[in-house]
PDB file of N, CA and C in Angstrom:
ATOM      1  N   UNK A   1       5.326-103.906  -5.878  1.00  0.00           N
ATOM      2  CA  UNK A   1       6.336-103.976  -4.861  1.00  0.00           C
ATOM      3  C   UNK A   1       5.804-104.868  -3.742  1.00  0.00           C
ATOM      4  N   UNK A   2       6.363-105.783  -3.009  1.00  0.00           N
ATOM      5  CA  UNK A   2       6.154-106.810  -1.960  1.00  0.00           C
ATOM      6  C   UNK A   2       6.767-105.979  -0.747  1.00  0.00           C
ATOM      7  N   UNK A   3       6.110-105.814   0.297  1.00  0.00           N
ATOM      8  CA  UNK A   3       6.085-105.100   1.412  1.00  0.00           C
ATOM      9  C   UNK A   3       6.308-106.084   2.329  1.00  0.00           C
ATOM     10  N   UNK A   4       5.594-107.197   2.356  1.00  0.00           N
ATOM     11  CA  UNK A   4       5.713-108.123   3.604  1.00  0.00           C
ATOM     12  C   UNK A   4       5.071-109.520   2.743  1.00  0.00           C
ATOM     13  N   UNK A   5       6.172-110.628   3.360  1.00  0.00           N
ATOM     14  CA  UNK A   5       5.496-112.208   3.058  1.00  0.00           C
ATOM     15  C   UNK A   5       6.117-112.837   4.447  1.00  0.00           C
ATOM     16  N   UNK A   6       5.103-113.648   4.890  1.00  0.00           N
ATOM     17  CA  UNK A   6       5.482-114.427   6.157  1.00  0.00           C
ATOM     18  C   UNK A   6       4.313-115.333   6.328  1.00  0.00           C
ATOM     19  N   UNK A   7       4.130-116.480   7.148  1.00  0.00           N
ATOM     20  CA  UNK A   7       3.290-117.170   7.930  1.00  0.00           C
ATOM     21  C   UNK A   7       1.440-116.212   7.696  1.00  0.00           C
ATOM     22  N   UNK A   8       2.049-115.277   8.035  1.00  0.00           N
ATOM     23  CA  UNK A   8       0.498-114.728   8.376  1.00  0.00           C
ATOM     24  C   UNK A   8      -0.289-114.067   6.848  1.00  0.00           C
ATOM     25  N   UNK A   9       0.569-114.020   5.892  1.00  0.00           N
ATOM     26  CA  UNK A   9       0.178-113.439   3.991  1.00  0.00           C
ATOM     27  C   UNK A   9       1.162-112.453   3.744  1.00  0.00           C
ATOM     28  N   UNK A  10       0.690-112.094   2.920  1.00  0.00           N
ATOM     29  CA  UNK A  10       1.232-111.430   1.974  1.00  0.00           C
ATOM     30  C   UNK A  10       0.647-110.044   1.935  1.00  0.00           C
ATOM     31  N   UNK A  11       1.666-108.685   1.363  1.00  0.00           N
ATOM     32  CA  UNK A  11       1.039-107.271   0.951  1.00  0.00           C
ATOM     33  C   UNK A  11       2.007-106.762  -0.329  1.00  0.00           C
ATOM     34  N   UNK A  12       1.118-106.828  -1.031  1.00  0.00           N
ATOM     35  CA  UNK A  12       1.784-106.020  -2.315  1.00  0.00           C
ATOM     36  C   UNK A  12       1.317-105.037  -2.489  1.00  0.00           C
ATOM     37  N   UNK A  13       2.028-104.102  -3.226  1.00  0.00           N
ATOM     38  CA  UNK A  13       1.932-102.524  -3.457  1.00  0.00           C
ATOM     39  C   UNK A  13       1.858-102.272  -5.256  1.00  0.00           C
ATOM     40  N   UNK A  14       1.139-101.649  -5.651  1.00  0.00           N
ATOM     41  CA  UNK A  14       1.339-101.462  -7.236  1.00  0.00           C
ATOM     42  C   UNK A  14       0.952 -99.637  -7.244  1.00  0.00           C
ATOM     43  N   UNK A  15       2.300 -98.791  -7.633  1.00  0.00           N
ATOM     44  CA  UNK A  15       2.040 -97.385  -7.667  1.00  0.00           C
ATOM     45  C   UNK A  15       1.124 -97.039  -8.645  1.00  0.00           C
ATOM     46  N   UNK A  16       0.226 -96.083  -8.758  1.00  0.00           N
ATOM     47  CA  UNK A  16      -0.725 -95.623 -10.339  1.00  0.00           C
ATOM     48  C   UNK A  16      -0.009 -95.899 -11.415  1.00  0.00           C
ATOM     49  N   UNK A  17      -0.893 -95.636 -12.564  1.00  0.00           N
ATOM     50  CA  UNK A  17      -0.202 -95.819 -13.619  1.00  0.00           C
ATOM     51  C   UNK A  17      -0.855 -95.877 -14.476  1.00  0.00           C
ATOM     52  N   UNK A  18      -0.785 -95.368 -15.801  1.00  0.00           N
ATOM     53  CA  UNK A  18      -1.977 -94.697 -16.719  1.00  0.00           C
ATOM     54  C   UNK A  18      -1.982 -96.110 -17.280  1.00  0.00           C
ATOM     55  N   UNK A  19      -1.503 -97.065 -17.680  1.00  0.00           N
ATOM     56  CA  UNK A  19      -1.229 -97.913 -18.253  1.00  0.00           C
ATOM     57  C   UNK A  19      -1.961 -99.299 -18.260  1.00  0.00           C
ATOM     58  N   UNK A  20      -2.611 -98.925 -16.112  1.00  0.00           N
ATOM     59  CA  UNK A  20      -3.853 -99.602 -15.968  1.00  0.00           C
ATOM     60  C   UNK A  20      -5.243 -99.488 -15.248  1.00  0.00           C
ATOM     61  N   UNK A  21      -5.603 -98.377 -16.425  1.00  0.00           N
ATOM     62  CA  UNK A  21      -6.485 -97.594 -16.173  1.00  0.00           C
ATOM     63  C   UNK A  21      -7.430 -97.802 -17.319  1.00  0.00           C
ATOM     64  N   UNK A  22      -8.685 -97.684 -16.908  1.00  0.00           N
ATOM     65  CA  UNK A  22      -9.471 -97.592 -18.275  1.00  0.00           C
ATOM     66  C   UNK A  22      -9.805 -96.252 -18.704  1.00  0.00           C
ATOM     67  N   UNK A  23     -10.832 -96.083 -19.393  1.00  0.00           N
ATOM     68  CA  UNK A  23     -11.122 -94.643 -19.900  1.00  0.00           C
ATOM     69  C   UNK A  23     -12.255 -94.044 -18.428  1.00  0.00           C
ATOM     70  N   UNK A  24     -11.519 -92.708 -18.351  1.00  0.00           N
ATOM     71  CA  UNK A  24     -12.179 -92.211 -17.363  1.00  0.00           C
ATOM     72  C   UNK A  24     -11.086 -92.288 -15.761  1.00  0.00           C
ATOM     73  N   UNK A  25     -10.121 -92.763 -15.774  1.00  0.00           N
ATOM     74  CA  UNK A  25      -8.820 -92.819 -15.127  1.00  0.00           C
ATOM     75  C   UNK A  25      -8.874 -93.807 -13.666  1.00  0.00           C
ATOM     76  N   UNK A  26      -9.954 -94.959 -13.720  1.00  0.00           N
ATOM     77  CA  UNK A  26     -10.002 -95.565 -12.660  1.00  0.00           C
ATOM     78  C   UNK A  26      -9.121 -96.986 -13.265  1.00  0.00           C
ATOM     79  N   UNK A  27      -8.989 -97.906 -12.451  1.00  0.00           N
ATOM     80  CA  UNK A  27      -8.191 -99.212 -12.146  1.00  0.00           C
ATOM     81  C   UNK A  27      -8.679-100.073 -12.894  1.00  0.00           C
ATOM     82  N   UNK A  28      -8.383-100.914 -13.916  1.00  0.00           N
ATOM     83  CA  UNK A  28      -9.532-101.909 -14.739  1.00  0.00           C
ATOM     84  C   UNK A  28      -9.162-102.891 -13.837  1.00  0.00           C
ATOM     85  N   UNK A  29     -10.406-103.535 -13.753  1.00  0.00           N
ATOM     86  CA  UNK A  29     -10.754-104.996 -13.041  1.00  0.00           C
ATOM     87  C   UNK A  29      -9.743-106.282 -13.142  1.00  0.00           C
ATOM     88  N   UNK A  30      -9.165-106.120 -14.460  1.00  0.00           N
ATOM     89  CA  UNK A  30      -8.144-107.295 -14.604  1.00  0.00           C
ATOM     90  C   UNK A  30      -7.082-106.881 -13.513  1.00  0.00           C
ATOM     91  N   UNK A  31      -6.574-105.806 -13.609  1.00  0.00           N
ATOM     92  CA  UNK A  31      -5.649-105.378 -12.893  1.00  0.00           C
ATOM     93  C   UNK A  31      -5.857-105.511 -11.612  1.00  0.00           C
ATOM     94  N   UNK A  32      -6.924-105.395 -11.156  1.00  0.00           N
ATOM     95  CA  UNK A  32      -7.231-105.518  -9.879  1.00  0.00           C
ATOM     96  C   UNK A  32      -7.116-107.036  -9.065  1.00  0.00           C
ATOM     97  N   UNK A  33      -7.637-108.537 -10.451  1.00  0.00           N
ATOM     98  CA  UNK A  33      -7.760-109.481  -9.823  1.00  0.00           C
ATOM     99  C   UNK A  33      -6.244-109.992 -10.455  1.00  0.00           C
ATOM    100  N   UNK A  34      -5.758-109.525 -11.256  1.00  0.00           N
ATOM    101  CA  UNK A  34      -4.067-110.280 -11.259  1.00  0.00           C
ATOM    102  C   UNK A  34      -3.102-109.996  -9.977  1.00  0.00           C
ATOM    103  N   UNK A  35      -3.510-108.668  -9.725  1.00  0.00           N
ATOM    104  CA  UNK A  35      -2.337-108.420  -8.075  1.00  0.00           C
ATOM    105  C   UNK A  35      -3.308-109.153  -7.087  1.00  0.00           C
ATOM    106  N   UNK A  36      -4.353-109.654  -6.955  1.00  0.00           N
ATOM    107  CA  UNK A  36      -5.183-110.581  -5.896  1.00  0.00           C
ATOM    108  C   UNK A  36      -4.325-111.687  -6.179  1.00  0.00           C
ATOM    109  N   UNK A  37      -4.811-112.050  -7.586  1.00  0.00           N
ATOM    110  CA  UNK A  37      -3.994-113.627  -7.633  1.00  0.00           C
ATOM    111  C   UNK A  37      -2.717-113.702  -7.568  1.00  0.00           C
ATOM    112  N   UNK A  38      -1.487-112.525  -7.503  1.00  0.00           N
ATOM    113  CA  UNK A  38       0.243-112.852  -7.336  1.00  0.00           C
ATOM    114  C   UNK A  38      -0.199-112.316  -6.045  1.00  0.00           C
ATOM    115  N   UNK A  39      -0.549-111.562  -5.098  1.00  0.00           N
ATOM    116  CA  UNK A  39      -0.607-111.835  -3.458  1.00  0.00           C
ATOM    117  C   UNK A  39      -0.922-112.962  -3.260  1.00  0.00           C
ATOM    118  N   UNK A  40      -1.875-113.906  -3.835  1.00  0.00           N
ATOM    119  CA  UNK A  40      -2.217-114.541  -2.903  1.00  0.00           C
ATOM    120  C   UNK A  40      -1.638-115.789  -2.961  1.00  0.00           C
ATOM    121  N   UNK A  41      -0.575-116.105  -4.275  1.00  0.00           N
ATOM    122  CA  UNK A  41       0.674-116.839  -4.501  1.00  0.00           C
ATOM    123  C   UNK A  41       1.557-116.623  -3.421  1.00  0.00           C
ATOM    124  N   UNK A  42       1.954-115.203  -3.179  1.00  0.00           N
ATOM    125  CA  UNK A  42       2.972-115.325  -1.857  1.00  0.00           C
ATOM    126  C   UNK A  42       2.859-115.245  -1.037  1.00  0.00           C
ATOM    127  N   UNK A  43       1.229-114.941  -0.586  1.00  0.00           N
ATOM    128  CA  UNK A  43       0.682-115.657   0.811  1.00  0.00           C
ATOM    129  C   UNK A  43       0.706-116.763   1.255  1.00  0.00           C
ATOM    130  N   UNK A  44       0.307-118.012   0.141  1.00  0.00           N
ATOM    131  CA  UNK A  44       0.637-119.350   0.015  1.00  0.00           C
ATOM    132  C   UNK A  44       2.290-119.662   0.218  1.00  0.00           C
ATOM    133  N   UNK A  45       2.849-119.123  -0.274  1.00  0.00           N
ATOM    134  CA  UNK A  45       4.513-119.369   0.007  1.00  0.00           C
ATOM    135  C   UNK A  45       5.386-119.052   1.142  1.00  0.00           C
ATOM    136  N   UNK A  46       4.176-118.349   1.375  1.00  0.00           N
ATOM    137  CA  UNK A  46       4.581-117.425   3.458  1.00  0.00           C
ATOM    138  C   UNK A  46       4.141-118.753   3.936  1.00  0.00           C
ATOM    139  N   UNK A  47       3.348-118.901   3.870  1.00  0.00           N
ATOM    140  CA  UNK A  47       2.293-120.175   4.635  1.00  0.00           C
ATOM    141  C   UNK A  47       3.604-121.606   4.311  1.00  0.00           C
ATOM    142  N   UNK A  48       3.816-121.689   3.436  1.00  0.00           N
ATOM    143  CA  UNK A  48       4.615-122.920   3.588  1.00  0.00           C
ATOM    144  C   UNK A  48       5.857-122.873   3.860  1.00  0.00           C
ATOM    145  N   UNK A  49       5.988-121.784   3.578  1.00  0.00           N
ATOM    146  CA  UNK A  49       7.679-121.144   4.338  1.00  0.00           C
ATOM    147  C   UNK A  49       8.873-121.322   2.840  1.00  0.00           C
ATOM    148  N   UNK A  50       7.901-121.665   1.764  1.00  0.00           N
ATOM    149  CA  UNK A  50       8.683-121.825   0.198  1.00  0.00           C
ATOM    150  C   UNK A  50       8.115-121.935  -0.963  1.00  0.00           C
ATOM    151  N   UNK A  51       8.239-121.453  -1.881  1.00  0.00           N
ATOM    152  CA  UNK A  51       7.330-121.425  -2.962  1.00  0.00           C
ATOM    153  C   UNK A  51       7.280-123.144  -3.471  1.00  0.00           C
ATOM    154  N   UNK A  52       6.117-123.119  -3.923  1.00  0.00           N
ATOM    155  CA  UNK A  52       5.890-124.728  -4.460  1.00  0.00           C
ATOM    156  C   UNK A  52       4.716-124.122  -5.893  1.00  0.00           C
ATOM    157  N   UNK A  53       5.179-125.084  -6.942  1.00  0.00           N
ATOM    158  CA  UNK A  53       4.163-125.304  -7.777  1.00  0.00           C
ATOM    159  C   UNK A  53       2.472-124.929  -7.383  1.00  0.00           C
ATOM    160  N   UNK A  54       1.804-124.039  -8.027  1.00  0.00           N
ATOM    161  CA  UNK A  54       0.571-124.150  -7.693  1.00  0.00           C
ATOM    162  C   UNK A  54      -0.564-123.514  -9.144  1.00  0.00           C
ATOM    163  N   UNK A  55      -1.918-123.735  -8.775  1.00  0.00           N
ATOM    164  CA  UNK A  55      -2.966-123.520 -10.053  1.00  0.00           C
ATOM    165  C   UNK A  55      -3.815-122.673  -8.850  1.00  0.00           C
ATOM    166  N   UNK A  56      -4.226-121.743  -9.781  1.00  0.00           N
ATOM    167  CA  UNK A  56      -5.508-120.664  -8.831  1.00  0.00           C
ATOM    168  C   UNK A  56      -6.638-122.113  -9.797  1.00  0.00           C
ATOM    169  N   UNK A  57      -7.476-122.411  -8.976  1.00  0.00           N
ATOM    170  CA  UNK A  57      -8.690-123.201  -9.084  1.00  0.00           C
ATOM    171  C   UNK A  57      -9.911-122.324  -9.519  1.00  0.00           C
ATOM    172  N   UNK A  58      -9.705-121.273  -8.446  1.00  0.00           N
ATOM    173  CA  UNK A  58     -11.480-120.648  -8.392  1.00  0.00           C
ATOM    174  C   UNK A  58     -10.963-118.885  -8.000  1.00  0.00           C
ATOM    175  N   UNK A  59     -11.300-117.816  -8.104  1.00  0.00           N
ATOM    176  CA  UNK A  59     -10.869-116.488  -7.869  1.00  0.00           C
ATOM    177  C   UNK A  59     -13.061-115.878  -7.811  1.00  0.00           C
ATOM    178  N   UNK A  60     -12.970-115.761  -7.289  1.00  0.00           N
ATOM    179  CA  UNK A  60     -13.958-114.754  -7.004  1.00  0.00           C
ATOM    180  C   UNK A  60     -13.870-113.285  -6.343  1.00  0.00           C
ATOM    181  N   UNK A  61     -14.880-112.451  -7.107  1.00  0.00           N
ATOM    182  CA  UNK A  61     -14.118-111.069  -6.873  1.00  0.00           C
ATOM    183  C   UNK A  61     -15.570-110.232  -6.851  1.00  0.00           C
ATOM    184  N   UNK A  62     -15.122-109.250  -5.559  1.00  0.00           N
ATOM    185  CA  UNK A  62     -16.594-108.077  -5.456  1.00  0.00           C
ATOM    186  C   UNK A  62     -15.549-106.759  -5.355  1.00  0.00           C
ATOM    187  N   UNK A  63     -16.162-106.309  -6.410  1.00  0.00           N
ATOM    188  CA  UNK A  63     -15.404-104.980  -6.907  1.00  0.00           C
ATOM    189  C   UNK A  63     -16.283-103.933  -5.865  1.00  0.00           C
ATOM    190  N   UNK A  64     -16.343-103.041  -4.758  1.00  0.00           N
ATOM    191  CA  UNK A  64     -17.003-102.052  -4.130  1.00  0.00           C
ATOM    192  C   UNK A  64     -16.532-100.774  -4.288  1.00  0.00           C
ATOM    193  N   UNK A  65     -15.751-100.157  -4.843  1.00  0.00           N
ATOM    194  CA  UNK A  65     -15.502 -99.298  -5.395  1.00  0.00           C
ATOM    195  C   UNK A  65     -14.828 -98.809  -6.529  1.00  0.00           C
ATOM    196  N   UNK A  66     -14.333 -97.814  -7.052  1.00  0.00           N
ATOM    197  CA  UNK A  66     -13.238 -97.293  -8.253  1.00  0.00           C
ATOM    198  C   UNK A  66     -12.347 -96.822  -7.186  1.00  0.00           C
ATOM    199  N   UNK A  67     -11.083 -97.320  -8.100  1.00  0.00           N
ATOM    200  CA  UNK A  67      -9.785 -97.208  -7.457  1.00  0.00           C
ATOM    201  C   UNK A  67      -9.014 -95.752  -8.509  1.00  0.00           C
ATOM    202  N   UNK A  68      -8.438 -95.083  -8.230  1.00  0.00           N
ATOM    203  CA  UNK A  68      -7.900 -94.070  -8.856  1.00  0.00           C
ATOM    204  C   UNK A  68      -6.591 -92.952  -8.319  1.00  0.00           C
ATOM    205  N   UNK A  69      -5.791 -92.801  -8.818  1.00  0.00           N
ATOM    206  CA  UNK A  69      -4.543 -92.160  -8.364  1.00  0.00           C
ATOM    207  C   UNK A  69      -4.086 -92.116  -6.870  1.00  0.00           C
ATOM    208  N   UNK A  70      -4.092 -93.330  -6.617  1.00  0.00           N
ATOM    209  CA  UNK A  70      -3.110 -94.277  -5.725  1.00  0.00           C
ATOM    210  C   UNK A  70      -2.525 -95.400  -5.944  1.00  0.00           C
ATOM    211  N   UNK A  71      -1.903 -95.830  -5.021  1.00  0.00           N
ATOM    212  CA  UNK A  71      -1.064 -97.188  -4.708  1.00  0.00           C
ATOM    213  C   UNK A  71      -2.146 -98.277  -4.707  1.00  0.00           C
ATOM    214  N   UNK A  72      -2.239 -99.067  -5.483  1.00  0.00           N
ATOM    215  CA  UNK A  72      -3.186-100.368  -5.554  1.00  0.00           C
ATOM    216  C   UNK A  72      -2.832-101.079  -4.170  1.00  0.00           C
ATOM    217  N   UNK A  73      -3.016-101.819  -3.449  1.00  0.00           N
ATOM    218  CA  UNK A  73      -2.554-102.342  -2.381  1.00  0.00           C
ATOM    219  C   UNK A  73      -3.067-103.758  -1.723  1.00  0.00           C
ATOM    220  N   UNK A  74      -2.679-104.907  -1.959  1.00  0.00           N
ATOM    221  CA  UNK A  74      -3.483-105.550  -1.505  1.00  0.00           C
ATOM    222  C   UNK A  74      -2.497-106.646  -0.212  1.00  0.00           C
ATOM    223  N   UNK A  75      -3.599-107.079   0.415  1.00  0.00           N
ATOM    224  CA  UNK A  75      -3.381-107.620   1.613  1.00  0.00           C
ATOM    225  C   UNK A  75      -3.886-108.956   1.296  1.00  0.00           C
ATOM    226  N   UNK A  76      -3.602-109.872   1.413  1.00  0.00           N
ATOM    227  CA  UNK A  76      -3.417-111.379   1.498  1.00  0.00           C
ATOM    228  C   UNK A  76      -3.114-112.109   2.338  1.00  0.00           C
ATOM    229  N   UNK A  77      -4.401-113.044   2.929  1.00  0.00           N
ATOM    230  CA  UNK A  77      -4.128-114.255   3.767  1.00  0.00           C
ATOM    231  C   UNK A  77      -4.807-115.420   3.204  1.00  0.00           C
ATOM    232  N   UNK A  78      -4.470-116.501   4.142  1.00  0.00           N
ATOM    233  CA  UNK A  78      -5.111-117.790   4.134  1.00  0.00           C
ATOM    234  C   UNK A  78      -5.557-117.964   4.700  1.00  0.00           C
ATOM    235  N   UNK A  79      -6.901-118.679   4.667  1.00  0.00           N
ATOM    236  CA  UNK A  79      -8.357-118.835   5.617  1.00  0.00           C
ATOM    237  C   UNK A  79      -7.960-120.097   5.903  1.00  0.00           C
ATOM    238  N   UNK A  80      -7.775-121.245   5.409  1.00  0.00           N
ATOM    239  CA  UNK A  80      -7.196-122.895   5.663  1.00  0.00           C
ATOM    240  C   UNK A  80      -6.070-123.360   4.423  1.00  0.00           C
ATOM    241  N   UNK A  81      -5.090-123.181   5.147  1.00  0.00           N
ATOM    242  CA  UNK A  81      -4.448-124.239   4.577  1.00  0.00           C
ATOM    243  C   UNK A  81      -4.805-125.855   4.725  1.00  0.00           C
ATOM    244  N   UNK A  82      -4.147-126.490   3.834  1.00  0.00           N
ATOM    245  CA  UNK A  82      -4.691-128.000   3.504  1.00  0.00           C
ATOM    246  C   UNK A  82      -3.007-128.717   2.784  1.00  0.00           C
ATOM    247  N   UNK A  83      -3.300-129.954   2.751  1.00  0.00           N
ATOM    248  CA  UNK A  83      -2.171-130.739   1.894  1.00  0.00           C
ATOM    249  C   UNK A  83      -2.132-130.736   0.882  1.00  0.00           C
ATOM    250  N   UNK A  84      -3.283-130.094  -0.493  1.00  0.00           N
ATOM    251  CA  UNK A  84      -2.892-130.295  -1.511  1.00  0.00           C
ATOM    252  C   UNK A  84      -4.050-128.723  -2.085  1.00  0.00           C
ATOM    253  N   UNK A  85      -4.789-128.641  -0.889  1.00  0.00           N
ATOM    254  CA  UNK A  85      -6.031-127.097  -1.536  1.00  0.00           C
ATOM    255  C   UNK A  85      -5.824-126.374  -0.515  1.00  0.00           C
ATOM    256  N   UNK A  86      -5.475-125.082  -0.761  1.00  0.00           N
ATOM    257  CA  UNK A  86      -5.673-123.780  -0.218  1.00  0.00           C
ATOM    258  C   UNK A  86      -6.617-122.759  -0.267  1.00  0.00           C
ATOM    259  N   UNK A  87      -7.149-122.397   0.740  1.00  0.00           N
ATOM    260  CA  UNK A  87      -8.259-120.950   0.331  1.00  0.00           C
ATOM    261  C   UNK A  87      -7.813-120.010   1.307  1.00  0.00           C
ATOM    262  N   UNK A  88      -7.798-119.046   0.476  1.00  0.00           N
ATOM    263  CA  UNK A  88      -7.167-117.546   1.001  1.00  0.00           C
ATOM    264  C   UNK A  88      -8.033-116.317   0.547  1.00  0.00           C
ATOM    265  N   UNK A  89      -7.836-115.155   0.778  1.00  0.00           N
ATOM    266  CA  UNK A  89      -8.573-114.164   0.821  1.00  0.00           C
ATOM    267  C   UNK A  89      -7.846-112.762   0.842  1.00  0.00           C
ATOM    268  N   UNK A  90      -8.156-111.677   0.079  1.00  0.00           N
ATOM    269  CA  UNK A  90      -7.500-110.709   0.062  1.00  0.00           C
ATOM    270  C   UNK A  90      -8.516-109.548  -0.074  1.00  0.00           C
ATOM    271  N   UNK A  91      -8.269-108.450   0.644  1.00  0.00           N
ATOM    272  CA  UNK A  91      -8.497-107.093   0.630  1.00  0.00           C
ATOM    273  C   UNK A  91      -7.637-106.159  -0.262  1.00  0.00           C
ATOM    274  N   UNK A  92      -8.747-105.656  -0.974  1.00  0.00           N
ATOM    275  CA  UNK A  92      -7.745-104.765  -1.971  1.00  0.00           C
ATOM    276  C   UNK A  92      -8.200-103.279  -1.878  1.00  0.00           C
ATOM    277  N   UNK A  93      -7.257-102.232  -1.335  1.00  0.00           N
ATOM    278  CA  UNK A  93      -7.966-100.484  -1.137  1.00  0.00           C
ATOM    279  C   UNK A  93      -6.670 -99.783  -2.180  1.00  0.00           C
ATOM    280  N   UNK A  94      -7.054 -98.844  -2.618  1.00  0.00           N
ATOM    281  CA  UNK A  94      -6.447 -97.900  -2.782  1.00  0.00           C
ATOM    282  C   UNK A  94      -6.703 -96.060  -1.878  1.00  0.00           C
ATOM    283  N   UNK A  95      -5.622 -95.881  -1.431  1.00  0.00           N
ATOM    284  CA  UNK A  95      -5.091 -94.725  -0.257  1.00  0.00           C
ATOM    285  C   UNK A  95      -5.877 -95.005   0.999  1.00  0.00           C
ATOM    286  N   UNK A  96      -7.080 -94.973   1.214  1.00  0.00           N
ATOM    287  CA  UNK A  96      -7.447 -95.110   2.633  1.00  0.00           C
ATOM    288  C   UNK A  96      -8.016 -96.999   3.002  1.00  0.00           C
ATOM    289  N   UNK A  97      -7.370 -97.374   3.338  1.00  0.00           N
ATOM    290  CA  UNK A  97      -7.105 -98.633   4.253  1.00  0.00           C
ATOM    291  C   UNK A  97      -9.024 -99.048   4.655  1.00  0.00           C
ATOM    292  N   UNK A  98      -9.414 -97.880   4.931  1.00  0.00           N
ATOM    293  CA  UNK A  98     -10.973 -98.509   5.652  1.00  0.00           C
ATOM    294  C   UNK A  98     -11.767 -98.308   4.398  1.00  0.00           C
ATOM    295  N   UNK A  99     -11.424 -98.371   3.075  1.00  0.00           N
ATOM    296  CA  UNK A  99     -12.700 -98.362   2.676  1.00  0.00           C
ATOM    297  C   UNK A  99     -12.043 -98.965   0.794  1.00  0.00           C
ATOM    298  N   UNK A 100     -12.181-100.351   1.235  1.00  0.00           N
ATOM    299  CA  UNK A 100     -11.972-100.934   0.538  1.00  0.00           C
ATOM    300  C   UNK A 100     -12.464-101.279  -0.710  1.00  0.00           C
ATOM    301  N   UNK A 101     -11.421-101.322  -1.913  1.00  0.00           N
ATOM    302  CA  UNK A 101     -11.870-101.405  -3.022  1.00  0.00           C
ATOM    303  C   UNK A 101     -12.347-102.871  -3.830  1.00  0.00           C
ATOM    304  N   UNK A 102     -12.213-103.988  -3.392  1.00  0.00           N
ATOM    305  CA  UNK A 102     -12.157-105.193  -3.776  1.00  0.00           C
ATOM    306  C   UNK A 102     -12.064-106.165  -2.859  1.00  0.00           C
ATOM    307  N   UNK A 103     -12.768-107.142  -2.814  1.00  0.00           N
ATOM    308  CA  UNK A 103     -12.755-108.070  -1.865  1.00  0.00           C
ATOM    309  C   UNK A 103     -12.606-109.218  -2.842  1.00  0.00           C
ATOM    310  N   UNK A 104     -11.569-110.598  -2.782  1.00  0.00           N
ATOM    311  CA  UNK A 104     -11.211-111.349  -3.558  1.00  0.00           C
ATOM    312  C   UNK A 104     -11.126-112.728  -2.771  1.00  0.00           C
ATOM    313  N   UNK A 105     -12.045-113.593  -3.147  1.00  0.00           N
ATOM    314  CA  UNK A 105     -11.739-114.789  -2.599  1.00  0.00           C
ATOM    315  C   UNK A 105     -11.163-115.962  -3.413  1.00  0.00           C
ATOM    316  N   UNK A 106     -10.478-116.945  -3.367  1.00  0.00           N
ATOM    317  CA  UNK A 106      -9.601-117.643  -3.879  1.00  0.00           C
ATOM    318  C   UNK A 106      -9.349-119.248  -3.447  1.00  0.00           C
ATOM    319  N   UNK A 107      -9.205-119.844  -4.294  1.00  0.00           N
ATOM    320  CA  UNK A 107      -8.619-121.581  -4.232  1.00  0.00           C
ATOM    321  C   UNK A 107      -7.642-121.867  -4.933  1.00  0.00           C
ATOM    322  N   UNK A 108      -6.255-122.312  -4.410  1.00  0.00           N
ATOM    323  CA  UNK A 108      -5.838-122.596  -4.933  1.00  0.00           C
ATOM    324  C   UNK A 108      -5.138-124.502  -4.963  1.00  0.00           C
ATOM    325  N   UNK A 109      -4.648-125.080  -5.906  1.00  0.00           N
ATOM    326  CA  UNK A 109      -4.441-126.426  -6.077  1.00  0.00           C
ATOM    327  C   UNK A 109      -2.739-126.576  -5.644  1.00  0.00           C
ATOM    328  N   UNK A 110      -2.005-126.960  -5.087  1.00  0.00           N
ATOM    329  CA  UNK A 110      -0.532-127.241  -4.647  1.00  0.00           C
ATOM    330  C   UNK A 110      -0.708-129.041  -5.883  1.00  0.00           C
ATOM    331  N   UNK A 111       0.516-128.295  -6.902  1.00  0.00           N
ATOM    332  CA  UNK A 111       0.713-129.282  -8.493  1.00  0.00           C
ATOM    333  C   UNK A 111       1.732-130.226  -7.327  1.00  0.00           C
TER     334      UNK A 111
END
């Protein structure tokens, strides 16, 4: 679910769901860096005020905790926009806000 896109990023919401979970009932990692990389698509599209063609270049990701029976949640901005490269950055927690589950950094290419 998309909560907010504007100028300043993006916040998406993804409710639990057994479906992306590994064994043992926490969040698998893919899951974690695919909602990084579609936030940080419509952070980029806040930022330009319209979606445009684009390629994730580079995604780097520090997993600091297990995420488990909450709302996945991530927060998305842009550190510099540019004319043709973007780098942005997202915080990812599940239920409590201060103690974050993923930290995701990102490049992306405007096709």
């Amino acid at each position: 679910m998309i909560e907010r896109i504007d100028a300043a990023g993006a916040v998406l919401r993804v409710p639990p769901s057994a479906r992306l979970n590994r064994i043992g009932g926490t969040i698998c990692g893919q899951a974690i860096m695919a909602l990084a990389d579609t936030a940080m698509i419509f952070a980029i599209a806040g930022c330009l005020g319209e979606f445009r063609p684009i390629t994730t270049v580079n995604q780097t990701s520090s997993f600091l905790r297990p995420a488990a029976d909450a709302d996945l949640v991530a927060e998305a901005r842009i550190i510099k926009p540019g004319r043709t490269i973007m780098y942005g950055e997202v915080s990812l927690f599940a239920g409590d806000a201060s103690k974050p589950v993923a930290h995701v950094t990102s490049t992306y290419m405007l096709l």
